[in-house]
Protein backbone atom coordinates (compact mmCIF):
# COMPACT_ATOMS: atom_id res chain seq x y z
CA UNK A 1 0.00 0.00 0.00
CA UNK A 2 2.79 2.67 0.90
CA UNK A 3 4.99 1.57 -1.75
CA UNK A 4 2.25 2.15 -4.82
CA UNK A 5 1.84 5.38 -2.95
CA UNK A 6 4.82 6.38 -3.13
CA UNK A 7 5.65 5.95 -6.41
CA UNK A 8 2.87 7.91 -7.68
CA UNK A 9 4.10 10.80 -5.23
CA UNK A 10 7.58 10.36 -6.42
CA UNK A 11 6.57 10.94 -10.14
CA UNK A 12 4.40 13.50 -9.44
CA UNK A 13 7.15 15.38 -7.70
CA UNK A 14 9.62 14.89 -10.62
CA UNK A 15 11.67 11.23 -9.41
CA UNK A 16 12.70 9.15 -11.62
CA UNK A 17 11.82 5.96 -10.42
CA UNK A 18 12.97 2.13 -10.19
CA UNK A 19 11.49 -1.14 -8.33
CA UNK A 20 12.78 -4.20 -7.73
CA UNK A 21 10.08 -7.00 -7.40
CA UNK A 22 9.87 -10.72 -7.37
CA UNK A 23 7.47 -10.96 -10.25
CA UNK A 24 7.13 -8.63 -13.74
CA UNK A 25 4.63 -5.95 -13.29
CA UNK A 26 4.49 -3.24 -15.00
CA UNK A 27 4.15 0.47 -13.52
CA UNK A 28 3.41 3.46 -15.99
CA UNK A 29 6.99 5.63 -16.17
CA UNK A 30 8.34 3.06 -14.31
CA UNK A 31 11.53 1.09 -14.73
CA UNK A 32 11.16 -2.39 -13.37
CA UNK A 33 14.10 -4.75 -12.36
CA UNK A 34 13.95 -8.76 -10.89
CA UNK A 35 15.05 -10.09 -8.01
CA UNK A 36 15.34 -13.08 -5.80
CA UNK A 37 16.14 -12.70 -2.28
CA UNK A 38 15.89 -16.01 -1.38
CA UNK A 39 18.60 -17.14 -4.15
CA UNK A 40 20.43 -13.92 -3.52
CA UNK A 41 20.03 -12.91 -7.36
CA UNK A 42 19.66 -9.23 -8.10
CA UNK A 43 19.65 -7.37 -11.12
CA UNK A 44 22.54 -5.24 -10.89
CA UNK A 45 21.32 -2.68 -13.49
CA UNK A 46 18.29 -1.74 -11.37
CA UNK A 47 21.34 0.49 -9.38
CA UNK A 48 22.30 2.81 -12.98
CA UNK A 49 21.21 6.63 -11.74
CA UNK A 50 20.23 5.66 -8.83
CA UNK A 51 21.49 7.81 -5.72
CA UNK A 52 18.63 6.96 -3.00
CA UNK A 53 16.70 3.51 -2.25
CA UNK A 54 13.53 3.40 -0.36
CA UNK A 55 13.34 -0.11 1.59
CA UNK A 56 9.93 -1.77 2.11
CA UNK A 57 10.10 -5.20 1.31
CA UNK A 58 9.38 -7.84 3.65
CA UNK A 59 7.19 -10.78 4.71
CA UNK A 60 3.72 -9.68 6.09
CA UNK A 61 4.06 -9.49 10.26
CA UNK A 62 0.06 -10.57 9.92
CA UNK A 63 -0.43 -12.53 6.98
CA UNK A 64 0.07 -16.34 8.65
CA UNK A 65 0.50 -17.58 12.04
CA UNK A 66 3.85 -17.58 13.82
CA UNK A 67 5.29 -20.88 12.77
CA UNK A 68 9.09 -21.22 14.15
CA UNK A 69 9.62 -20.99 9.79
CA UNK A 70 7.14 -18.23 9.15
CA UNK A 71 9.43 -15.95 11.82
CA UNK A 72 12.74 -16.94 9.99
CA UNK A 73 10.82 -15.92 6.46
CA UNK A 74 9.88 -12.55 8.56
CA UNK A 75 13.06 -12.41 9.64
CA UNK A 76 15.47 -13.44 6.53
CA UNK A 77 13.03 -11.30 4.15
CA UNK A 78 13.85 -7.91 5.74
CA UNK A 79 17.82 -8.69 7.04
CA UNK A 80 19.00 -10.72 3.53
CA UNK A 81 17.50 -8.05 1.30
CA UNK A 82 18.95 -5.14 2.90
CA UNK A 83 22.46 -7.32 2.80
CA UNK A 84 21.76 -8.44 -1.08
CA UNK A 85 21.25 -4.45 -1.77
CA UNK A 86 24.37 -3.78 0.01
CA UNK A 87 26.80 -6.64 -1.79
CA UNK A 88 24.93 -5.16 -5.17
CA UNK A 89 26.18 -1.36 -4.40
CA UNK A 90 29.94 -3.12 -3.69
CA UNK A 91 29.67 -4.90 -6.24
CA UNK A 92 28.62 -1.78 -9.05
CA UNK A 93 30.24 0.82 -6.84
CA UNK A 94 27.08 2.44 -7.65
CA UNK A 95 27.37 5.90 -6.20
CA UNK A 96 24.12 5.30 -4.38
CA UNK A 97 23.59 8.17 -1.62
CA UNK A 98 20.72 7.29 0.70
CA UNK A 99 19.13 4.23 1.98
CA UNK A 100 15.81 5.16 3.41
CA UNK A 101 14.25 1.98 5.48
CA UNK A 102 11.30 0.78 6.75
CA UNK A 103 11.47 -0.58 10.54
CA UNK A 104 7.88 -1.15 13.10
CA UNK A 105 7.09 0.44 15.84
CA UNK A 106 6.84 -3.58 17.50
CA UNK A 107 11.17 -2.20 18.13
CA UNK A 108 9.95 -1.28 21.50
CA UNK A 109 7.56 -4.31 22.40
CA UNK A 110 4.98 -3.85 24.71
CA UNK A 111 5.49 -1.20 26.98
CA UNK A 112 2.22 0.06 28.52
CA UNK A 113 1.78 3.74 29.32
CA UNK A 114 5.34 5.07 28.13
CA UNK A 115 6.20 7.37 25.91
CA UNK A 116 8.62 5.76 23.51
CA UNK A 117 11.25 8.34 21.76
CA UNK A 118 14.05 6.84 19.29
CA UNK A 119 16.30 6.74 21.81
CA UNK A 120 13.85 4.28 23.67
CA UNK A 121 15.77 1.03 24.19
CA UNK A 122 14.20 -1.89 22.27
CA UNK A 123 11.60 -4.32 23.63
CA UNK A 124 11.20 -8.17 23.89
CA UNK A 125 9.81 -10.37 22.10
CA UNK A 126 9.64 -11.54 18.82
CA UNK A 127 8.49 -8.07 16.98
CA UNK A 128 10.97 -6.58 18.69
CA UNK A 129 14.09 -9.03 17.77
CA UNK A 130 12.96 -8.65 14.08
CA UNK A 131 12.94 -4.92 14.16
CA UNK A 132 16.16 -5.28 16.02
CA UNK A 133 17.91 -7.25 13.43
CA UNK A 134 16.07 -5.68 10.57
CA UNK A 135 17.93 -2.10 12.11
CA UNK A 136 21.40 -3.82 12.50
CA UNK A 137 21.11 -4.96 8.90
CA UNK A 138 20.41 -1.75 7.75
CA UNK A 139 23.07 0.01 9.81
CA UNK A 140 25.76 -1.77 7.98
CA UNK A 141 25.37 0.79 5.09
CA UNK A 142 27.24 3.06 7.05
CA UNK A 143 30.14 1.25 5.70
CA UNK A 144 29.23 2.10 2.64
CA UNK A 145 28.96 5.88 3.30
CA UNK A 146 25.39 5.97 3.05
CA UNK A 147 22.68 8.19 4.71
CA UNK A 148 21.06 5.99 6.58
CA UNK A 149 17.21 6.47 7.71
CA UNK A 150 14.88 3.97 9.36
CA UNK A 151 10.87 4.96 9.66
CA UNK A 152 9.43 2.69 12.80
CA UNK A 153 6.07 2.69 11.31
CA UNK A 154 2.99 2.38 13.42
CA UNK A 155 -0.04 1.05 11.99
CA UNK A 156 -1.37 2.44 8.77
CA UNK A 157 -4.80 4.20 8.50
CA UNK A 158 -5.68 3.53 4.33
CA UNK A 159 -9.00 2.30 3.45
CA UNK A 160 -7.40 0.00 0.27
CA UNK A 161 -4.73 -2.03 2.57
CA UNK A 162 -3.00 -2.04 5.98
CA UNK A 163 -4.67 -2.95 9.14
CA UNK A 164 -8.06 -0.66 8.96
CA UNK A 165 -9.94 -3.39 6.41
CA UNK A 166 -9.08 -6.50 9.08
CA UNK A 167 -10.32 -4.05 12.27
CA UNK A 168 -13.01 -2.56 10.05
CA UNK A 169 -14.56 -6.14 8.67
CA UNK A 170 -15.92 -7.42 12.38
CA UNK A 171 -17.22 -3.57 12.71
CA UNK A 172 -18.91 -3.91 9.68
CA UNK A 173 -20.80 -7.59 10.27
CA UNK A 174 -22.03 -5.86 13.70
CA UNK A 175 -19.41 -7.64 15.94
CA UNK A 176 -17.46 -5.07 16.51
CA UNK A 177 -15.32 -5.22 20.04
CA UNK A 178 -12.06 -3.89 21.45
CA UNK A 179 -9.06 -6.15 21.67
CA UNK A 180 -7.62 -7.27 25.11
CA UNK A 181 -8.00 -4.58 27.69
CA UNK A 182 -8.71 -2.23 24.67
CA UNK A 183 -6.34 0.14 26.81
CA UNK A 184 -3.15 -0.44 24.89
CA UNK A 185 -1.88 2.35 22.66
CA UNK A 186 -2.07 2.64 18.79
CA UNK A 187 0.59 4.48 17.32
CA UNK A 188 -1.48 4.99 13.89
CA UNK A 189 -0.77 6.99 11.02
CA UNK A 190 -2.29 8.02 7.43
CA UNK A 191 -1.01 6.69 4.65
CA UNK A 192 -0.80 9.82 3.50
CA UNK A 193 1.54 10.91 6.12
CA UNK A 194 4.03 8.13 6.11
CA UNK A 195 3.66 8.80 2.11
CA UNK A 196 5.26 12.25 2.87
CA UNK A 197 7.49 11.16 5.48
CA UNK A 198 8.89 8.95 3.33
CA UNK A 199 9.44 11.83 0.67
CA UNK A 200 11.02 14.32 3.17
CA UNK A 201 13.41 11.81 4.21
CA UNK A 202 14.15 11.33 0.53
CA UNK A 203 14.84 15.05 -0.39
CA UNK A 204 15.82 16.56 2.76
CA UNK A 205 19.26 15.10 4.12
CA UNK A 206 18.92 16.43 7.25
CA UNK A 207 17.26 13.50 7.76
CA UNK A 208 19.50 11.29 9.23
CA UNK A 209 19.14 8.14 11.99
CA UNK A 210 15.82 6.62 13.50
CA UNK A 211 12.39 8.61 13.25
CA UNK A 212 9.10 7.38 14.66
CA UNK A 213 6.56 7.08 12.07
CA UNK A 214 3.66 8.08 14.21
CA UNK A 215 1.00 10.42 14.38
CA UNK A 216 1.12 13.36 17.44
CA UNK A 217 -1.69 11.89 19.34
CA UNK A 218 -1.94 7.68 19.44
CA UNK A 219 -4.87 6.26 20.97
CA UNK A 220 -6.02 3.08 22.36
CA UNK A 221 -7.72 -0.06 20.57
CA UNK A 222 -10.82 1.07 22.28
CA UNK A 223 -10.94 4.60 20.96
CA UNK A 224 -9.94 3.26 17.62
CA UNK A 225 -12.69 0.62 17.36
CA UNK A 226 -15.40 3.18 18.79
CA UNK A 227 -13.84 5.53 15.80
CA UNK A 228 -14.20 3.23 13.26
CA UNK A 229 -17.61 1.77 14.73
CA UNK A 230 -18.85 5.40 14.30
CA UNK A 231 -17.66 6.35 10.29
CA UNK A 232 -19.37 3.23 9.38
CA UNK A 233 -22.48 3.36 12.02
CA UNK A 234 -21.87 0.58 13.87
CA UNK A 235 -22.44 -0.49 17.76
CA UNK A 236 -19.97 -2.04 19.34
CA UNK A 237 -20.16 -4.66 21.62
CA UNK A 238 -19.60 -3.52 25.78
CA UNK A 239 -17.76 -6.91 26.29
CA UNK A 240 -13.96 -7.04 25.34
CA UNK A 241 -12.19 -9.90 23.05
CA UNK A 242 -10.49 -11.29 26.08
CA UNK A 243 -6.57 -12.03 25.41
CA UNK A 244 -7.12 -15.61 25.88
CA UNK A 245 -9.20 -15.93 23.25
CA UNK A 246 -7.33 -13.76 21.03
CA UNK A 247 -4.23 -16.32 21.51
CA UNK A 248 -6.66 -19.12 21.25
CA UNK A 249 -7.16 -17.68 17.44
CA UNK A 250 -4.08 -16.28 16.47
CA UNK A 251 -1.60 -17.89 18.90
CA UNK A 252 1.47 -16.07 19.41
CA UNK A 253 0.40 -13.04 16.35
CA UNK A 254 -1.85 -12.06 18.75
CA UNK A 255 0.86 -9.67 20.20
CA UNK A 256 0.43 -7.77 16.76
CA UNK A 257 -2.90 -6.53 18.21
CA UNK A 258 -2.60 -6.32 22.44
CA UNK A 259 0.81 -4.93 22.13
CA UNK A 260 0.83 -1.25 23.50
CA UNK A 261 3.29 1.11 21.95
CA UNK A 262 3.02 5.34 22.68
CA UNK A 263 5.17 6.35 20.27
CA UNK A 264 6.63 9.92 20.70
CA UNK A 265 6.59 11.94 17.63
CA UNK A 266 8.17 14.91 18.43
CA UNK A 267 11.91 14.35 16.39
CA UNK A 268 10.26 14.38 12.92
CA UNK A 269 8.27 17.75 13.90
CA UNK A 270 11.18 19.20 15.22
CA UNK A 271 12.83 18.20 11.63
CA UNK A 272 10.03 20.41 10.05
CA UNK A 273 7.47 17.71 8.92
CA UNK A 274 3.88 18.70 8.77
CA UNK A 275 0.99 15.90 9.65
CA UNK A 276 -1.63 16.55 7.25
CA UNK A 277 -3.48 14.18 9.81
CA UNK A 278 -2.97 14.83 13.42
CA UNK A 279 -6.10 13.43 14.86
CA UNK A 280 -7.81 10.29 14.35
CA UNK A 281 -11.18 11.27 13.67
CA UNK A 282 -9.85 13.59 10.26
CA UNK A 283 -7.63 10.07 9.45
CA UNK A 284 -11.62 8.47 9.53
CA UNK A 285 -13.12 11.54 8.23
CA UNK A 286 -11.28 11.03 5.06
CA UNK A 287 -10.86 7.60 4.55
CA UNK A 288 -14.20 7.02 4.64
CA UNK A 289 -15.60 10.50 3.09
């Protein structure tokens, strides 16, 4: 979702633009290159004129249960493309500039009531060993001279993918309920806004290190389902999905959704960025206009 996003932004603002993908597509103004990760094979032209690259690829955190091989392929998609990127660049000596990441707010685990800044120390758990690993693998650009950003993203607000269709579905068929204690913080965000974060970080090199990718003011499950539950004129149910039957569903995934996270998002404002979105109800307001 953020990625076909972002290429339309890109263009529009004057980029020329390249993707690598695992399959042929093919993307209006677009130059489109193959890759592998799993067999390590890259297409080494997909670097010519390039001087920044825009990370987002990896296994979906949600889209199967947490088999001990589905968290390696989590894992190994995020670290052993970032390294395959990197041998590519020493390989060319492609005078790539910037290497602009992806990384999840699941770096700090759960953590309850605090306000998490970048300089937060990581969590436990399994999110937060990915993210952690994910980060290290990305830090090894600095070898390479590169600007290195990561984005922890928080969970995407967009009514064509992200998280909003899978909380908005039980809304929907009137069985709408908050998760857990419903008191653990979302640290959501627009697409819209992690569109133009993404951008900023692109064309503005003061941009350097680990930024939140977070709106100003998270909120909790409950005030997100009760959001949602209102744009689309739904009750919700007074009862909570208790944890243990959460786990009983997803098993060990279920963290994805009781996990608490505050993310502080005060270093990318004081780097000039501008929310278009600062409140959840205007995230609602226009996704479901």
């Amino acid at each position: 979702m953020i990625g076909k996003k972002l290429i339309a932004e890109l263009l529009q603002h004057g980029h020329h633009v390249s993707i690598l993908t695992r399959k042929p597509v093919k993307i209006k103004d677009v130059q489109v290159f193959l890759w592998n990760i799993e067999k390590g094979e890259i297409d080494h032209s997909c670097l010519q004129g390039i001087d920044t690259i825009v990370h987002l690829a990896g296994a979906g955190i949600a889209d199967q249960k947490w088999t001990k091989e589905r968290k390696k392929q989590i894992i190994d998609s995020r670290v052993d493309s970032t390294s395959l990127i990197y041998k590519a660049i020493r390989e060319t000596g492609s005078p790539v500039q910037s290497f602009i990441s992806s990384s999840a707010s699941g770096y700090y685990g759960d953590r309850q009531d605090e306000i998490l800044l970048e300089t937060s120390p990581p969590g436990n758990g399994f999110l937060a060993e990915c993210c952690i690993l994910w980060e290290n693998a990305v830090d090894a650009g600095a070898q390479l001279n590169l600007r290195i950003v990561k984005i922890r993203t928080g969970f995407v607000l967009g009514k064509s993918g992200g998280g909003l269709p899978s909380l908005a579905k039980p809304i929907q068929m009137f069985a709408g309920a908050a998760l857990g204690s419903g008191k653990q913080w979302i640290p959501w965000i627009h697409v819209d806004d992690i569109v133009a974060m993404y951008i900023s970080a692109i064309e503005n090199d003061s941009y350097n290190g680990v930024y939140n990718g977070s709106a100003p003011y998270p909120v909790t499950n409950d005030t997100l389902t009760k959001s949602v539950a209102r744009k689309l004129k739904r009750p919700v149910w007074p009862i909570n999905v208790p944890e243990m039957v959460l786990e009983m569903i997803l098993g060990k995934m279920s963290l994805v959704v009781t996990t608490s996270t505050n993310l502080s998002a005060q270093k990318v404002l004081d780097n000039g960025f501008k929310f278009k979105y600062v409140y959840v109800e205007d995230a609602l307001n226009e996704i479901y206009k």
